[in-house]
Structures are given as structure tokens and as C-alpha cells.
Protein backbone atom coordinates (compact mmCIF):
# COMPACT_ATOMS: atom_id res chain seq x y z
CA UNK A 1 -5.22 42.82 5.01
CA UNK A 2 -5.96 39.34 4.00
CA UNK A 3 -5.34 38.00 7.20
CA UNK A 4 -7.44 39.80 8.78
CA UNK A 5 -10.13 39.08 6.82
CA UNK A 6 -9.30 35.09 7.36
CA UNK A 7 -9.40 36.07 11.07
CA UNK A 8 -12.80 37.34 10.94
CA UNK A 9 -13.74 34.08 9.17
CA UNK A 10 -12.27 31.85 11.22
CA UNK A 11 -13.91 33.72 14.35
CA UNK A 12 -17.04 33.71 12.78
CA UNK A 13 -17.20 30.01 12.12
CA UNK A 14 -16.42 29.35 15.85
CA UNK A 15 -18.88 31.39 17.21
CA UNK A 16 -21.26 29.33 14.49
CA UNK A 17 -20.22 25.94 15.69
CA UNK A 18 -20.37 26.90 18.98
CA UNK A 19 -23.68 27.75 18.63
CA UNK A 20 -24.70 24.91 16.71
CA UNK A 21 -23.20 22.22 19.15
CA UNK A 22 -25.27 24.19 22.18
CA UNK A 23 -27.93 23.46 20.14
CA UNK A 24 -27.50 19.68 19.81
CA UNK A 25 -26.40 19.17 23.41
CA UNK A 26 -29.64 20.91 24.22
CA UNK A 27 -31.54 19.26 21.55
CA UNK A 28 -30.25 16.17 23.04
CA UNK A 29 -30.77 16.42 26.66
CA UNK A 30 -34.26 16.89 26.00
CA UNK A 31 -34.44 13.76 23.53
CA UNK A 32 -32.79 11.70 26.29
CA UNK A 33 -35.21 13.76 29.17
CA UNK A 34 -38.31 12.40 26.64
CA UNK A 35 -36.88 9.11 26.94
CA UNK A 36 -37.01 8.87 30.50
CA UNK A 37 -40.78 10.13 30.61
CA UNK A 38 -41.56 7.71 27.91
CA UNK A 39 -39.62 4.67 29.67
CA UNK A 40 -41.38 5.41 32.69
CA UNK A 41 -44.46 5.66 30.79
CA UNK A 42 -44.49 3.03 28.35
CA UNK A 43 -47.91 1.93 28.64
CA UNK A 44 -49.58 3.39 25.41
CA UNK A 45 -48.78 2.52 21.84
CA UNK A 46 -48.43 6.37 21.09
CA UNK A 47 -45.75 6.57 23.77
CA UNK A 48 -43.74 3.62 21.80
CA UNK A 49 -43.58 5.80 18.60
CA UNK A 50 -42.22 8.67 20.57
CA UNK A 51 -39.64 6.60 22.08
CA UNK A 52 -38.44 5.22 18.50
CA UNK A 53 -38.27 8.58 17.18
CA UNK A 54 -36.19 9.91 19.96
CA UNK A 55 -34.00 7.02 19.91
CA UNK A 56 -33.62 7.73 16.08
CA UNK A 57 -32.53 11.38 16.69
CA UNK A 58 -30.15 10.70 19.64
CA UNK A 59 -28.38 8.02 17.41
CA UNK A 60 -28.65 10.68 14.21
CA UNK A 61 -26.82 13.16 17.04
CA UNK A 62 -24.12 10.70 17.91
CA UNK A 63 -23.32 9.96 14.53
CA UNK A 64 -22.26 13.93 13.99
CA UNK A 65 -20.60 13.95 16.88
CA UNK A 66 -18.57 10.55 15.99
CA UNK A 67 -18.48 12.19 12.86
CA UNK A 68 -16.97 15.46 13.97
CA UNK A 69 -14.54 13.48 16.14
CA UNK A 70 -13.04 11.62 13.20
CA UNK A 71 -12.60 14.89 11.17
CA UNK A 72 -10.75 16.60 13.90
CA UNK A 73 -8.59 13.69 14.26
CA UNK A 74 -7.56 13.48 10.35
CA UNK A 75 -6.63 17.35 10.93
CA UNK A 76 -4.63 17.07 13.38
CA UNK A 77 -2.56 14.22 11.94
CA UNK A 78 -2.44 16.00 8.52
CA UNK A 79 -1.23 19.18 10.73
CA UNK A 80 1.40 17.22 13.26
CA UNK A 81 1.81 13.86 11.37
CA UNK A 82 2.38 10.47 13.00
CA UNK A 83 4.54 10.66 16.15
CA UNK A 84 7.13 8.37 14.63
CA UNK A 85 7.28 10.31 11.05
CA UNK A 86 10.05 12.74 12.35
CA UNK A 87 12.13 9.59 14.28
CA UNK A 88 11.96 7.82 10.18
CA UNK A 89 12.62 11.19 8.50
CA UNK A 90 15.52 11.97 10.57
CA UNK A 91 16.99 8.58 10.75
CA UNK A 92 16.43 8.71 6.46
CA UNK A 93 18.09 12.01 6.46
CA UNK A 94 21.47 11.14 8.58
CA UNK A 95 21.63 8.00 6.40
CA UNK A 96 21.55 10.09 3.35
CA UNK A 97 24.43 12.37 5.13
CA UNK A 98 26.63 9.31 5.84
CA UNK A 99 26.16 8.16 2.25
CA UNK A 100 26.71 11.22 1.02
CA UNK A 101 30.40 11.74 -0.97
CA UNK A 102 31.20 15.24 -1.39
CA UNK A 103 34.12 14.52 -3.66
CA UNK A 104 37.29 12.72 -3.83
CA UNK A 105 40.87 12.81 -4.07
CA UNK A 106 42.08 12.40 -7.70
CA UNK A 107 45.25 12.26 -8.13
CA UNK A 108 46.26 14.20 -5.49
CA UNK A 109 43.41 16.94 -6.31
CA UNK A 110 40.61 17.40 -4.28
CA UNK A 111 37.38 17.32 -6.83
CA UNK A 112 34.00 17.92 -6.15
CA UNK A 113 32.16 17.77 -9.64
CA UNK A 114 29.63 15.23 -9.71
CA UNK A 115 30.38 13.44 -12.83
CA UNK A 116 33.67 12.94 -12.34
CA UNK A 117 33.53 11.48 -8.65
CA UNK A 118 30.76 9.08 -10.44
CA UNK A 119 33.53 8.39 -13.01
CA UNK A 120 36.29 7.63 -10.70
CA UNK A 121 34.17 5.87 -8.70
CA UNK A 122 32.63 3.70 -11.92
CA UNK A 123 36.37 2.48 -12.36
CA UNK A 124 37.19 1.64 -9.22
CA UNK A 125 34.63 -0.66 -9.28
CA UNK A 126 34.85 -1.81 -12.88
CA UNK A 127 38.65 -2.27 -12.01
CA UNK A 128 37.90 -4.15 -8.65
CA UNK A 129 35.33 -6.53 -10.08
CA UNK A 130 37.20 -7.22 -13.23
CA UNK A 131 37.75 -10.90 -14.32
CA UNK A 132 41.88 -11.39 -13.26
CA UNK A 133 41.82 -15.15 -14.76
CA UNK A 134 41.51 -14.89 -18.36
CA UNK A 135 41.72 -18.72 -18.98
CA UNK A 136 39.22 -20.74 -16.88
CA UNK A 137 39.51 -24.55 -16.07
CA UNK A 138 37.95 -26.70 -18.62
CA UNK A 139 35.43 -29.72 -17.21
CA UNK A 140 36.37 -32.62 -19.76
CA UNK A 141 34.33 -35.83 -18.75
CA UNK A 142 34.60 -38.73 -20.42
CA UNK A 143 32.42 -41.22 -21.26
CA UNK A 144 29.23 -39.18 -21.16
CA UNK A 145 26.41 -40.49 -23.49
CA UNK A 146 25.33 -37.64 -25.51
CA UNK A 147 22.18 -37.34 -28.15
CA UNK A 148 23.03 -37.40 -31.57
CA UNK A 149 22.73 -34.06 -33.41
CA UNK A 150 19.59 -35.07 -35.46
CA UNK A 151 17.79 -35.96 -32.53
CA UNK A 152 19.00 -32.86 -30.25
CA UNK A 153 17.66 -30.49 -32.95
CA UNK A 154 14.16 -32.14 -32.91
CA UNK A 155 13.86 -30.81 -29.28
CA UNK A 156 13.34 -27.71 -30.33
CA UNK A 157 11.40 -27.98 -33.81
CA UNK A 158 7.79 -26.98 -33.39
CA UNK A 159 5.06 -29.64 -32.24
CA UNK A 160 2.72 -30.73 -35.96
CA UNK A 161 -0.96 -30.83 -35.68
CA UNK A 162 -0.46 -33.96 -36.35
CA UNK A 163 1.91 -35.27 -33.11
CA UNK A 164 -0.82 -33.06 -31.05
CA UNK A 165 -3.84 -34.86 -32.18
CA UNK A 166 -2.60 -38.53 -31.32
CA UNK A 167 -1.17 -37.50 -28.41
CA UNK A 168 -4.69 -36.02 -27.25
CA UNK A 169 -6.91 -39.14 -28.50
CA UNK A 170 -4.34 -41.44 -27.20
CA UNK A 171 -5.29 -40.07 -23.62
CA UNK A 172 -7.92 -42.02 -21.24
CA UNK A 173 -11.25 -40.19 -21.07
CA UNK A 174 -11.34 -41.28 -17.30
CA UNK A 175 -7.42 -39.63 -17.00
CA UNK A 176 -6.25 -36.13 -16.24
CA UNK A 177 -3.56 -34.51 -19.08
CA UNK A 178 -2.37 -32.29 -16.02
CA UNK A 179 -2.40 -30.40 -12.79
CA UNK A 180 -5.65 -29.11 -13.12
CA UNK A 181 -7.46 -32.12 -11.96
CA UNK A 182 -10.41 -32.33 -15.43
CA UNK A 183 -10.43 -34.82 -17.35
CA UNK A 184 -11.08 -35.21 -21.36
CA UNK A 185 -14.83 -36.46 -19.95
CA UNK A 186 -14.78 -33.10 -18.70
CA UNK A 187 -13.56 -31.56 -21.45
């Protein structure tokens, strides 16, 4: 029932845009014959104004039908897609299939539940991966010169207002502090 009533719609709306785009081809053709009569007649100033207004509703007309053009295009690739959507989807999909496990042998039982295929799975890797050498090889060097505890803790104490200030007045006004190119003139 309801689809018939769409039918009638949709029928109805093509015998309305039918009708309207014989009227703009007509409406058209005579712009474009009124351009010809005013080209050929382009002596009086009245004549000019005619011409501009034609030319105004020929480019108004071409702008629907650009307009129209684009629309139908976005349709159709909403409706059939991009021609290389299906190759992508269908290369996806048979890479999903060939990743796919559908279960596993577990000790000599065929299992299919999820969790415990990612289980078995989880330790075969966590066994794989594991750290064999317990004991790793020492680097002893000898000889090294090495900062004395006081002075390796004041590398990470926080800076005083005071060390800030006399570092920032002991700068040239003419020199840069950093990257950014300003100097304390700038500043």
C-alpha cells in the first residue's frame, strides 16, 4: 500500500521536473535567441541593459543546471559507492578470514571458546618471550670519574629566585637567552 503511494510520488515529481527543465531549456533558448538580436544590434544603450540581463539569467540557468549535475552525482556515489570501495572491502574481509582462529588444539581437544583460545594463546606468547637468562652480564669500568653525591643531588633540587635573577641580569641586553631569536632589549 505504501509503495504504491511512494510510486505515485516519485512519478509525480518526474513529470514535475520534467516539466520544469522544458521550461528552462525554453526559457533559455530564447535568452540566448535575445542575445543574438541584441549582439547584432548593439547600437543603443537600452539594447546593452538587455544584453546584461540576459547574460545574468543564462549564467543564473547554468548554475542550476551545474547545480543539479553535482547533486545527481553525490547520489549516485552514495547509491553505488566508489568503484574501488568493494576491491578494499573485500581485500579487508579475506584478511580478516585468514586472521581469523576458530579454535585450537588443547591438549589434544579441539576448543573453540573464545576466552580460552585467547588464554592459550596469551601463554604461548608470555612463555615464548620470557626472559631465559636470569643473570645478565655486569659492565664494570674502571676508572670512571664520577660526581660526588652532594653535588649529583643538586641536579635535581629546584632552581631559587635567587640563582634565576643573576642568571637573567647577568645576560647581555644586545644577546639572545635562546632559540627564539629576542633579546632582553626586546624583552
Amino acid at each position: 500500500m505504501i509503495m504504491k503511494k511512494f510510486r505515485a510520488i516519485r512519478e509525480g515529481i518526474k513529470k514535475w521536473k520534467k516539466s520544469v527543465l522544458a521550461k528552462e531549456g525554453d526559457t533559455e533558448r530564447g535568452l540566448k535567441e535575445d542575445l543574438e538580436k541584441v549582439d547584432e544590434l548593439s547600437e543603443i544603450n537600452e539594447e546593452e541593459w538587455i544584453k546584461t540581463e540576459c547574460l545574468k539569467d543564462v549564467k543564473e540557468l547554468e548554475g542550476y543546471r551545474i547545480k543539479d549535475i553535482k547533486q545527481r552525482a553525490r547520489i549516485k556515489w552514495d547509491l553505488e559507492g566508489d568503484e574501488s570501495l568493494a576491491f578494499f572491502h573485500g581485500y579487508i574481509n579475506s584478511r580478516r578470514a585468514c586472521n581469523n582462529i576458530p579454535g585450537l588444539m588443547i591438549d589434544g581437544v579441539w576448543t573453540t571458546r573464545p576466552s580460552m583460545v585467547k588464554k592459550e594463546i596469551m601463554g604461548f606468547y608470555m612463555n615464548t618471550f620470557k626472559e631465559k637468562i636470569k643473570d645478565k652480564p655486569k659492565l664494570t669500568c674502571y676508572n670512571l670519574k664520577r660526581l660526588a653525591s652532594e653535588e649529583a643531588a643538586s641536579l635535581i633540587i629546584h632552581f631559587s629566585s635567587e640563582e634565576i635573577k643573576s642568571v637573567v641580569f647577568e645576560c647581555g641586553a644586545d644577546k639572545s637567552p635562546g632559540s627564539g631569536g629576542f633579546n632582553f632589549k626586546f624583552i
